[in-house]
C-alpha atoms as a PDB file:
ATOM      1  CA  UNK A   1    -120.966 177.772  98.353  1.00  0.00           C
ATOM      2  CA  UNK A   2    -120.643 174.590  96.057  1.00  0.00           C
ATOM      3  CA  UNK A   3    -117.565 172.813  96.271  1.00  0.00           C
ATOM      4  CA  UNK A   4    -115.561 173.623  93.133  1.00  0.00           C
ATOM      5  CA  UNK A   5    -114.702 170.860  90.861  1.00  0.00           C
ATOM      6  CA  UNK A   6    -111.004 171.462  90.874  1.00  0.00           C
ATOM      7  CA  UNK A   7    -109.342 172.963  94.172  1.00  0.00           C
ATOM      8  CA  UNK A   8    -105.790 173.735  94.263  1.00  0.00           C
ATOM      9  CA  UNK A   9    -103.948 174.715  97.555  1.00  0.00           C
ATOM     10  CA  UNK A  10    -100.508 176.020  98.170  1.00  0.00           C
ATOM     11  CA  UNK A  11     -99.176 174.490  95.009  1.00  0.00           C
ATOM     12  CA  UNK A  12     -95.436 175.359  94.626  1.00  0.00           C
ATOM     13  CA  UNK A  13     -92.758 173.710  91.802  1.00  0.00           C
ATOM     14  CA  UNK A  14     -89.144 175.101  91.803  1.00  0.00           C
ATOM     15  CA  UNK A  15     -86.467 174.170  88.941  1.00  0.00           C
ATOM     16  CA  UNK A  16     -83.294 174.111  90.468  1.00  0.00           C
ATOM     17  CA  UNK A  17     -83.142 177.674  91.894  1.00  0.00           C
ATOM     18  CA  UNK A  18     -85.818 179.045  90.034  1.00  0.00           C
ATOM     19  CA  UNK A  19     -89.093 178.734  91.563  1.00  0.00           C
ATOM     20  CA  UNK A  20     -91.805 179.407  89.299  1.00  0.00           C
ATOM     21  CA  UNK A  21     -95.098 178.181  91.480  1.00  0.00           C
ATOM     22  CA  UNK A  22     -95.210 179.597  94.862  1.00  0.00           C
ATOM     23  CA  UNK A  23     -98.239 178.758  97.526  1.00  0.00           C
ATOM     24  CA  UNK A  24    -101.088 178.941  94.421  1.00  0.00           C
ATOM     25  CA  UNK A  25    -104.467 178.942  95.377  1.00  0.00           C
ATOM     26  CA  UNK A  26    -107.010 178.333  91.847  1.00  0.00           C
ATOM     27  CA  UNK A  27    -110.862 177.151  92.359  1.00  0.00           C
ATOM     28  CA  UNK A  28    -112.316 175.746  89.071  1.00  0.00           C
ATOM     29  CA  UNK A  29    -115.887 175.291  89.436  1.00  0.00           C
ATOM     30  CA  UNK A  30    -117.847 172.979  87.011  1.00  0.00           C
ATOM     31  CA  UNK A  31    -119.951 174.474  84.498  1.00  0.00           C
ATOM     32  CA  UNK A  32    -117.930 177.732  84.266  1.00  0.00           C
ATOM     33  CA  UNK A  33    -115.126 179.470  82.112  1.00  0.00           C
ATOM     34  CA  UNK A  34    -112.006 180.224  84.305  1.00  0.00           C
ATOM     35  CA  UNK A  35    -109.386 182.622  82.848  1.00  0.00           C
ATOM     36  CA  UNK A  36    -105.903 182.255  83.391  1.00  0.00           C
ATOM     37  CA  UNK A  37    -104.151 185.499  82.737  1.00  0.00           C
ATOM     38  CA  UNK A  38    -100.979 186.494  83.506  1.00  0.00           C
ATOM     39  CA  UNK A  39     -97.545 187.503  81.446  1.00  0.00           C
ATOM     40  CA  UNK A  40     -94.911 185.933  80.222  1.00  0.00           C
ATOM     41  CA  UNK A  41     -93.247 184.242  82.932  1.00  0.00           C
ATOM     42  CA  UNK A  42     -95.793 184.308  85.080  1.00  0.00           C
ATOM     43  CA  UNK A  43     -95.868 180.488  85.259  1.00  0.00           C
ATOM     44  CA  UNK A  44     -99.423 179.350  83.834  1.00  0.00           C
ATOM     45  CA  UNK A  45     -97.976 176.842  81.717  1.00  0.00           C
ATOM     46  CA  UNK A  46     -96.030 174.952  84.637  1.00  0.00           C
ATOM     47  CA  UNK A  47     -99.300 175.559  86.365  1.00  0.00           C
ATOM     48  CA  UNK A  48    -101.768 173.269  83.967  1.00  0.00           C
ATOM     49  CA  UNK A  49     -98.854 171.018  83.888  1.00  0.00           C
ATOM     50  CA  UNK A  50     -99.035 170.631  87.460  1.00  0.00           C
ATOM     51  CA  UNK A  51    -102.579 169.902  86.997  1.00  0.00           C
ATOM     52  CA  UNK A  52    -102.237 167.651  84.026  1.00  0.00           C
ATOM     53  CA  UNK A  53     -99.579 165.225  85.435  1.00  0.00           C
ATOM     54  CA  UNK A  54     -97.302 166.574  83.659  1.00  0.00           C
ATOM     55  CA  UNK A  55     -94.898 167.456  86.303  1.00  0.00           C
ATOM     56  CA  UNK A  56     -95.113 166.906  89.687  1.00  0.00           C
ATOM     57  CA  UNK A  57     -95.385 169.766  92.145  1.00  0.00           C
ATOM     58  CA  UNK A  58     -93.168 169.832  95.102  1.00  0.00           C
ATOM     59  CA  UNK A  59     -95.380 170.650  97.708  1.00  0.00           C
ATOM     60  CA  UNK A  60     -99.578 171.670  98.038  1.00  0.00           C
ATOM     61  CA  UNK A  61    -102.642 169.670  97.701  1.00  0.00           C
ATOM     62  CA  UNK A  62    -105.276 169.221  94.496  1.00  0.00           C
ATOM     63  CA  UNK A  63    -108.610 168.296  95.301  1.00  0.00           C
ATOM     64  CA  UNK A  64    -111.224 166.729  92.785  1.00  0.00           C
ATOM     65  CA  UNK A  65    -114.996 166.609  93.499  1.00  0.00           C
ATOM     66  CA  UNK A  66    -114.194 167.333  97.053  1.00  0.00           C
ATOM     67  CA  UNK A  67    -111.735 165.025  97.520  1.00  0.00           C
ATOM     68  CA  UNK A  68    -107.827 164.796  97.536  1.00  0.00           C
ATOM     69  CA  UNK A  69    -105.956 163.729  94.648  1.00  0.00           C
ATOM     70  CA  UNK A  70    -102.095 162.683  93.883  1.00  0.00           C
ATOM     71  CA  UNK A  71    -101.548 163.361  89.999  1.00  0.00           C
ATOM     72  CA  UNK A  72     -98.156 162.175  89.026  1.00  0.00           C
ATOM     73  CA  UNK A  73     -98.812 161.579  85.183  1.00  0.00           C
ATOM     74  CA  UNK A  74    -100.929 162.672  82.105  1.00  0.00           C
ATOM     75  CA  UNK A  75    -102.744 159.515  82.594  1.00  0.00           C
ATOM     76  CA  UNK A  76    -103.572 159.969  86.360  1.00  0.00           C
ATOM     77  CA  UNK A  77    -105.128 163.588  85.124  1.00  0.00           C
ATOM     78  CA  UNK A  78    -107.505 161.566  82.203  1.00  0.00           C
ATOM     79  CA  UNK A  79    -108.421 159.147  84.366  1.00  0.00           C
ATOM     80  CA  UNK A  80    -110.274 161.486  86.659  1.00  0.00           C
ATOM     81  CA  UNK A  81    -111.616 163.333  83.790  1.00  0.00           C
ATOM     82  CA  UNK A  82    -109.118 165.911  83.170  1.00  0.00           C
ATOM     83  CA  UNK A  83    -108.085 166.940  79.723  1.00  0.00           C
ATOM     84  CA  UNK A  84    -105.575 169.493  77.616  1.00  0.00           C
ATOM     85  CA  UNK A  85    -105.443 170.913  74.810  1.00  0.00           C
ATOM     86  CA  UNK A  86    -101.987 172.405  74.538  1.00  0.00           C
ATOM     87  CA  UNK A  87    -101.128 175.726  72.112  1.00  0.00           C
ATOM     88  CA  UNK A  88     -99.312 172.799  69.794  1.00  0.00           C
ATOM     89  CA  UNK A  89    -102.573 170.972  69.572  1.00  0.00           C
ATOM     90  CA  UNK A  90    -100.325 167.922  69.345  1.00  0.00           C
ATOM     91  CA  UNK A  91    -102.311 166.689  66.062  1.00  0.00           C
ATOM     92  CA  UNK A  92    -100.835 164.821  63.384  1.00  0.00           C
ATOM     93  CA  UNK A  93    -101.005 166.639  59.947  1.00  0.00           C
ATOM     94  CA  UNK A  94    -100.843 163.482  58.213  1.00  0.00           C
ATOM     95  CA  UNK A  95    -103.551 161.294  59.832  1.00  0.00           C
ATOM     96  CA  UNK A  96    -107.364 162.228  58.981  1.00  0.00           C
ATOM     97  CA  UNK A  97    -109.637 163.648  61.801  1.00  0.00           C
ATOM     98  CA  UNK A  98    -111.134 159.749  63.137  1.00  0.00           C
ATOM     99  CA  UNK A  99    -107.275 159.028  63.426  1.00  0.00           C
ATOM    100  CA  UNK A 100    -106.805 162.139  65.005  1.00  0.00           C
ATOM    101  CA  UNK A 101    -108.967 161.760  67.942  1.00  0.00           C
ATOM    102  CA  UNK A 102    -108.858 157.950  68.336  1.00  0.00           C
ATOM    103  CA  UNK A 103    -104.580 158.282  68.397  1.00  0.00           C
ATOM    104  CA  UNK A 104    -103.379 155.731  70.978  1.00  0.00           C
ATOM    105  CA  UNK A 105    -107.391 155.126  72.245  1.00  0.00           C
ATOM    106  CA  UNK A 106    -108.322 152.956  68.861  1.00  0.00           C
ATOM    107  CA  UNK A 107    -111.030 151.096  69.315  1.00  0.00           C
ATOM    108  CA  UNK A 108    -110.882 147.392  68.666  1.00  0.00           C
ATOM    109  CA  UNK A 109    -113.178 144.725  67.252  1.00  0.00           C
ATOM    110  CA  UNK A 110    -112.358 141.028  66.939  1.00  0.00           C
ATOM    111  CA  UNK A 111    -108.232 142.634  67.238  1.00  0.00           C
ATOM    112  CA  UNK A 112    -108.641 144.549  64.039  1.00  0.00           C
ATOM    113  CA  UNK A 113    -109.616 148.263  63.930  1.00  0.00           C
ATOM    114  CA  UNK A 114    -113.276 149.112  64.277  1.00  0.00           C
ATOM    115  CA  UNK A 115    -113.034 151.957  61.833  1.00  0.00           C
ATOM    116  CA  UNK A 116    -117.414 152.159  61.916  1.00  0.00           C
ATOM    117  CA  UNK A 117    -117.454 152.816  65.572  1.00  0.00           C
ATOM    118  CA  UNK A 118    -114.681 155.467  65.413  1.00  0.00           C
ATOM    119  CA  UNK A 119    -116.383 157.230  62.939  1.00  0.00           C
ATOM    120  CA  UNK A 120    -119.564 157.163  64.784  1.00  0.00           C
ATOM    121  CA  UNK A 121    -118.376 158.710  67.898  1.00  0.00           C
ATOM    122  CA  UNK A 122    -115.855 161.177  66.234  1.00  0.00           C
ATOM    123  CA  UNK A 123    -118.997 162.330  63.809  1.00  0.00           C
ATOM    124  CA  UNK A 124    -121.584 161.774  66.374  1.00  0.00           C
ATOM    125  CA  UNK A 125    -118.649 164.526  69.000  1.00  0.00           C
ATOM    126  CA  UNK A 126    -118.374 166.985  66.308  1.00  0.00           C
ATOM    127  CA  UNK A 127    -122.372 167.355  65.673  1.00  0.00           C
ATOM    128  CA  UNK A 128    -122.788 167.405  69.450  1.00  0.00           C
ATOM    129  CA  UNK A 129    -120.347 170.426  69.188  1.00  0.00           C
ATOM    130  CA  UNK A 130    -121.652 171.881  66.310  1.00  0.00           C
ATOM    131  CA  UNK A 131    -117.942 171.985  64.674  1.00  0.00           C
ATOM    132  CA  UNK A 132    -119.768 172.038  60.697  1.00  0.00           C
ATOM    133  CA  UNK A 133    -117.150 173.479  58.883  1.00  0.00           C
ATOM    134  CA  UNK A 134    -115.119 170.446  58.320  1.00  0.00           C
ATOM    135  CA  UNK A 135    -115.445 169.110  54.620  1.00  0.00           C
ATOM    136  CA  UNK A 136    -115.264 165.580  56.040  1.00  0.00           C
ATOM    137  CA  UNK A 137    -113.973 163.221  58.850  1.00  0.00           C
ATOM    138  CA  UNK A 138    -112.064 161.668  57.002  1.00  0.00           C
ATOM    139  CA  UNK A 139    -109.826 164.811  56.047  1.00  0.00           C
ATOM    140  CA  UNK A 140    -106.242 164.973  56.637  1.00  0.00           C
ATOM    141  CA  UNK A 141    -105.683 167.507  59.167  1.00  0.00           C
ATOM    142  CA  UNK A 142    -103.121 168.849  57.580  1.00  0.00           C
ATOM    143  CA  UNK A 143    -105.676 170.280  55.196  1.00  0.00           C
ATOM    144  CA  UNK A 144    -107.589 172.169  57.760  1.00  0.00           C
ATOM    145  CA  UNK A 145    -107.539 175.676  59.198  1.00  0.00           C
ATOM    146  CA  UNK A 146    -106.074 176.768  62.251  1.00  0.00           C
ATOM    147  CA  UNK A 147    -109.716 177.475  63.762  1.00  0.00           C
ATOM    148  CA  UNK A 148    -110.569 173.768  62.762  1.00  0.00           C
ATOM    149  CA  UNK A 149    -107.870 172.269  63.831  1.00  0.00           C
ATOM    150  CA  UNK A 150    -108.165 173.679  67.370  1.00  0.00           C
ATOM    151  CA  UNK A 151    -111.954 172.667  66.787  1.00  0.00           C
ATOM    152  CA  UNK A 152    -110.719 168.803  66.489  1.00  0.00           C
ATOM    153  CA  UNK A 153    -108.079 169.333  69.223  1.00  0.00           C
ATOM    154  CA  UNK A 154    -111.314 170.190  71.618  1.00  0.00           C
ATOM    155  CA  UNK A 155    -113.448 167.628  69.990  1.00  0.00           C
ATOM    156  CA  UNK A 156    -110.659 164.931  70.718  1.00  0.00           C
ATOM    157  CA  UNK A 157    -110.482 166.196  74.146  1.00  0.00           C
ATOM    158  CA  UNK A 158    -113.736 165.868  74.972  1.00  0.00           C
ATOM    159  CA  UNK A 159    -114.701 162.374  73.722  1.00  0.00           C
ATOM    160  CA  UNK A 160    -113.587 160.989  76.933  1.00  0.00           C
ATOM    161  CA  UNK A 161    -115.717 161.578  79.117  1.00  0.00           C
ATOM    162  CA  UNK A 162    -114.119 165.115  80.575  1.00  0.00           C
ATOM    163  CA  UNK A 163    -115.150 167.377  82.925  1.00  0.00           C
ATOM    164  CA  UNK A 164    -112.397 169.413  82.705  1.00  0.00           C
ATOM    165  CA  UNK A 165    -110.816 170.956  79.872  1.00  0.00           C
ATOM    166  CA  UNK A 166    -107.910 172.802  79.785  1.00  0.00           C
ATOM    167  CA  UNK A 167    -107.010 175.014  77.002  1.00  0.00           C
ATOM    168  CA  UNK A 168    -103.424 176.988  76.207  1.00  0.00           C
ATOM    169  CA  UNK A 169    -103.857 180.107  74.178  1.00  0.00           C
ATOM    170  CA  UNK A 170    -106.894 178.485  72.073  1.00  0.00           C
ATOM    171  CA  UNK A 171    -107.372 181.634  69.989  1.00  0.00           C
ATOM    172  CA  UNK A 172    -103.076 181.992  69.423  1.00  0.00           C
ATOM    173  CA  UNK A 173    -102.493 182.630  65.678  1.00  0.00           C
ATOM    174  CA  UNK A 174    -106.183 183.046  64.074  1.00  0.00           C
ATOM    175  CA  UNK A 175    -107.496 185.262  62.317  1.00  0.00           C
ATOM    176  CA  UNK A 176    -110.814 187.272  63.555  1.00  0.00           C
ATOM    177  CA  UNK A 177    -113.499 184.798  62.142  1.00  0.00           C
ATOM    178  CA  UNK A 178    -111.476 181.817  63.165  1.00  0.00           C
ATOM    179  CA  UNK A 179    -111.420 183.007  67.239  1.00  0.00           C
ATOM    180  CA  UNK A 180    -114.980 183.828  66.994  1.00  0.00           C
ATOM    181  CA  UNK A 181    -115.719 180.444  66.091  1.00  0.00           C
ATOM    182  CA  UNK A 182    -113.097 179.115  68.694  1.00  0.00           C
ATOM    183  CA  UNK A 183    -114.736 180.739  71.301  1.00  0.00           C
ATOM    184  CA  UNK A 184    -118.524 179.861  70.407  1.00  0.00           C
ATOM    185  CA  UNK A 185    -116.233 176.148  71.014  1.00  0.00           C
ATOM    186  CA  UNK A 186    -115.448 177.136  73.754  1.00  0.00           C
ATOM    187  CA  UNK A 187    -118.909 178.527  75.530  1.00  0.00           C
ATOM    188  CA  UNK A 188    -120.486 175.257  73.946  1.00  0.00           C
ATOM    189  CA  UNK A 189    -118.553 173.511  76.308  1.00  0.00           C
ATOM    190  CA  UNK A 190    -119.579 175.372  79.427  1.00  0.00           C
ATOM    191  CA  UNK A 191    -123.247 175.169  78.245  1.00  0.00           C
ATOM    192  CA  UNK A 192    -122.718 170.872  78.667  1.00  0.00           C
ATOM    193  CA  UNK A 193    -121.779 171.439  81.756  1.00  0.00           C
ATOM    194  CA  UNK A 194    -117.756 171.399  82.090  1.00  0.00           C
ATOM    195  CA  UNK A 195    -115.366 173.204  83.823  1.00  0.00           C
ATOM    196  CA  UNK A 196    -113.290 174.960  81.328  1.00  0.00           C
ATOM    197  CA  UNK A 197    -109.342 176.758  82.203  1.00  0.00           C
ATOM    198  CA  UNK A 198    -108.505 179.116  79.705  1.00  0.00           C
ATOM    199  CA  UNK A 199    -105.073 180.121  79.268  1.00  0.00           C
ATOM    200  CA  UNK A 200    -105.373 183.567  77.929  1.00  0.00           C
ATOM    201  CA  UNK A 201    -103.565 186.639  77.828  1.00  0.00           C
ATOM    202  CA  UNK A 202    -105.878 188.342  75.341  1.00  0.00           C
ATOM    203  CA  UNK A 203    -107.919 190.017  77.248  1.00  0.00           C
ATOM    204  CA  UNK A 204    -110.746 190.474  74.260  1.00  0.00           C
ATOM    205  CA  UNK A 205    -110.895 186.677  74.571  1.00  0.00           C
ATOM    206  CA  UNK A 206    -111.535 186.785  78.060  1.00  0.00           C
ATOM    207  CA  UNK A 207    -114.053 189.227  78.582  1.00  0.00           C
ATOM    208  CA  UNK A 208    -115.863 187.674  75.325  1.00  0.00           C
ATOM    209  CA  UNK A 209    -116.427 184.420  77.243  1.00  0.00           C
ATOM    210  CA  UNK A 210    -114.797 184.226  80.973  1.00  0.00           C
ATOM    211  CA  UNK A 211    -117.090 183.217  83.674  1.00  0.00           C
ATOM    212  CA  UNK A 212    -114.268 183.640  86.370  1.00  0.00           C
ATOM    213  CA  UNK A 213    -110.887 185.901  85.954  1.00  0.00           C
ATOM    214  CA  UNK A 214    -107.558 184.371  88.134  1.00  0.00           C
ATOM    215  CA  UNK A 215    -104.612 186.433  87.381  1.00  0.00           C
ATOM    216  CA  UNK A 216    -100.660 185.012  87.966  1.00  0.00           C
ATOM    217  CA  UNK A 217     -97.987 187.645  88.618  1.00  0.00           C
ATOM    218  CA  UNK A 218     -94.550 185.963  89.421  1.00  0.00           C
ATOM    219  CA  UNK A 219     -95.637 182.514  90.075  1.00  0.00           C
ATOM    220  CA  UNK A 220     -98.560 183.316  92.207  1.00  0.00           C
ATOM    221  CA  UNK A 221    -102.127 183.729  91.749  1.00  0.00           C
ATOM    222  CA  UNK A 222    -102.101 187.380  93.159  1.00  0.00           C
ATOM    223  CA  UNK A 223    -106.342 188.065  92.031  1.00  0.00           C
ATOM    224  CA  UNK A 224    -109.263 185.447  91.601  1.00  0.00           C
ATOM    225  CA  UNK A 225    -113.150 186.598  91.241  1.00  0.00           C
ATOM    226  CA  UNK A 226    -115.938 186.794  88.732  1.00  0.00           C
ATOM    227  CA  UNK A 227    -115.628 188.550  85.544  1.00  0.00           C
ATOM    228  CA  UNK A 228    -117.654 191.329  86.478  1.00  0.00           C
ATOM    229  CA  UNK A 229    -115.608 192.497  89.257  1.00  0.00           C
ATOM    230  CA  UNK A 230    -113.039 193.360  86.651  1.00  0.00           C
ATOM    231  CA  UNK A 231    -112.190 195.607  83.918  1.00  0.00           C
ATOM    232  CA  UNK A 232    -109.592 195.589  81.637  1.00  0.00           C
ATOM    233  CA  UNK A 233    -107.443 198.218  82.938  1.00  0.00           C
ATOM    234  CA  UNK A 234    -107.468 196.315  86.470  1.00  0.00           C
ATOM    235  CA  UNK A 235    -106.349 192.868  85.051  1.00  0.00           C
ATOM    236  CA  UNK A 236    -103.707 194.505  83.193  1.00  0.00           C
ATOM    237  CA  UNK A 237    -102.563 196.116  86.644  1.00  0.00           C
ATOM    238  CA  UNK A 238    -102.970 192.727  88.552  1.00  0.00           C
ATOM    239  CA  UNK A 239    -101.142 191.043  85.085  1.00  0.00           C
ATOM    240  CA  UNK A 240     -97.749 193.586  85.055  1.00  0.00           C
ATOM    241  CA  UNK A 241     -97.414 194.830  89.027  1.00  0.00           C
ATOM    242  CA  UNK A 242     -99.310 191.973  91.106  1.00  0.00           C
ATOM    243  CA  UNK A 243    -102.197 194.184  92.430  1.00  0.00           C
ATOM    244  CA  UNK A 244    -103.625 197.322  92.038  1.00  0.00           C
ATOM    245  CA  UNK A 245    -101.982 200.736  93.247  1.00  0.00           C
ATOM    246  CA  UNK A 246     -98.542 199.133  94.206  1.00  0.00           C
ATOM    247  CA  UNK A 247     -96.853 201.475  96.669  1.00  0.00           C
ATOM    248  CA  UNK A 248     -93.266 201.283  96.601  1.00  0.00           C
ATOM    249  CA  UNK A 249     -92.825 200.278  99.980  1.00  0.00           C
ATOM    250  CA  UNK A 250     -95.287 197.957 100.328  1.00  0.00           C
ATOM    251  CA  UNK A 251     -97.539 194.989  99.177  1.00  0.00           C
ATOM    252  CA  UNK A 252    -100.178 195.772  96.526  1.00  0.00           C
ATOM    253  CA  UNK A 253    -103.524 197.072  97.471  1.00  0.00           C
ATOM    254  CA  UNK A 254    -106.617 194.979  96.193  1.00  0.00           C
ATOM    255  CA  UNK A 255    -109.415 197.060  95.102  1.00  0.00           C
ATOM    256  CA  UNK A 256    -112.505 195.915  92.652  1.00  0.00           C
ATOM    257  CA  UNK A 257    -111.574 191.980  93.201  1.00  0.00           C
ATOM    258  CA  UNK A 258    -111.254 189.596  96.003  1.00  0.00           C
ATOM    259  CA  UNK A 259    -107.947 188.345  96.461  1.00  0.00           C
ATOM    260  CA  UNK A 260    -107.187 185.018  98.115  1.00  0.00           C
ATOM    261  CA  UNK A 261    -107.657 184.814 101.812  1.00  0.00           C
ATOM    262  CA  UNK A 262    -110.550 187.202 101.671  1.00  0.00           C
ATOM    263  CA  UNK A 263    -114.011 186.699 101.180  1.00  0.00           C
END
């Protein structure tokens, strides 16, 4: 079996008392769409930060390309080729869509902006992506929908050279046509060859586009396995009790999915 891009082992983060990772195993091949599923609580947000340098775990390992990694910042995560969009998008509604994806990467020439090359590569990114329903580059995003926004969000992400992108709730808030064009986004991006970790508890969302399905049930990821060894019913199971047919006086059962520490 190919070595997955991303590896995480026995990743655990506490806050004060409260731990919220405990010994969480995720494998994020390249090339593929990776669910993250789980309910509120769960801890998939503290998760991707963990993986985006965002905080700093207190104990496990994270391997890249097959090899172990220390990320202790946002910028340690881009530097190997690891990017996030987060559910704020973190876009400025009063800077165009160039501005927007060059913010705090301008390019320079002769210490002046290079506004030319900025607009190549952010119009040249976009076409690549087939994002078409922007009026123009040069439009505030502030002007935009909230399907073209996250569209320039992903765009930005990508321009660097990724291989991983991380997205949190990317279809949160739109309407029906908007997350169908979010998603087709979103498969685009496994079709150039990048690992993609969706944060998603809408389950329509996942079984639209998910390659792989890891569920998160009190800090743990209690399920991992393809798509198709799932239905809905079973990841809602795995989402609210941590397995399927929980017996009171005992751990839960897996059935229709491989759970960690099983092949």
């Amino acid at each position: 079996m190919d070595e997955p891009l991303l590896k995480v082992r026995g990743l655990a983060k506490s806050f004060g008392p409260v731990q919220s990772l405990s010994d969480v195993n995720l494998d994020v091949p390249a090339g593929q769409i990776t669910s993250l599923s789980g309910d509120n609580g769960a801890g998939k947000s503290v998760l991707i930060k963990c993986i985006s340098g965002i905080f700093e775990p207190d104990r496990g390992h994270i391997s890249w390309e097959g090899k172990p990694v220390r990320i202790r910042s946002a910028h340690d995560s881009s530097a190997l080729g690891i990017e996030t969009v987060y559910q704020d998008l973190a876009l400025a509604d009063n800077l165009d869509i160039v501005q927007n994806m060059f913010l705090g990467r301008e390019r320079l020439r002769h210490r002046t902006l290079d506004e030319d090359a900025m607009e190549r590569a952010a119009a040249e990114t976009l076409a690549s992506l087939r994002v078409t329903t922007v009026r123009s580059i040069r439009q505030p995003v502030g002007s935009l929908s909230g399907g073209q926004r996250q569209s320039v969000a992903v765009a930005k992400a990508v321009m660097w050279n990724s291989k991983l992108v991380i997205l949190d709730e990317p279809t949160a808030a739109l309407g029906v046509s908007q997350t169908a064009q979010v998603l087709e986004l979103v498969q685009r991006l496994r079709d150039r060859g990048l690992a993609v970790l969706m944060v998603s508890h809408n389950l329509n969302d996942v079984f639209a586009v998910a390659d792989r399905i890891a569920v998160m049930y009190l800090g743990k990821i209690v399920v991992e396995d393809k798509t198709t060894a799932f239905d809905r019913q079973s990841v809602v199971e795995y989402m609210t009790t941590g397995g399927l047919g929980v017996k009171a006086d005992g751990p839960p059962t897996p059935a229709g999915a491989v759970e960690h520490g099983q092949d």
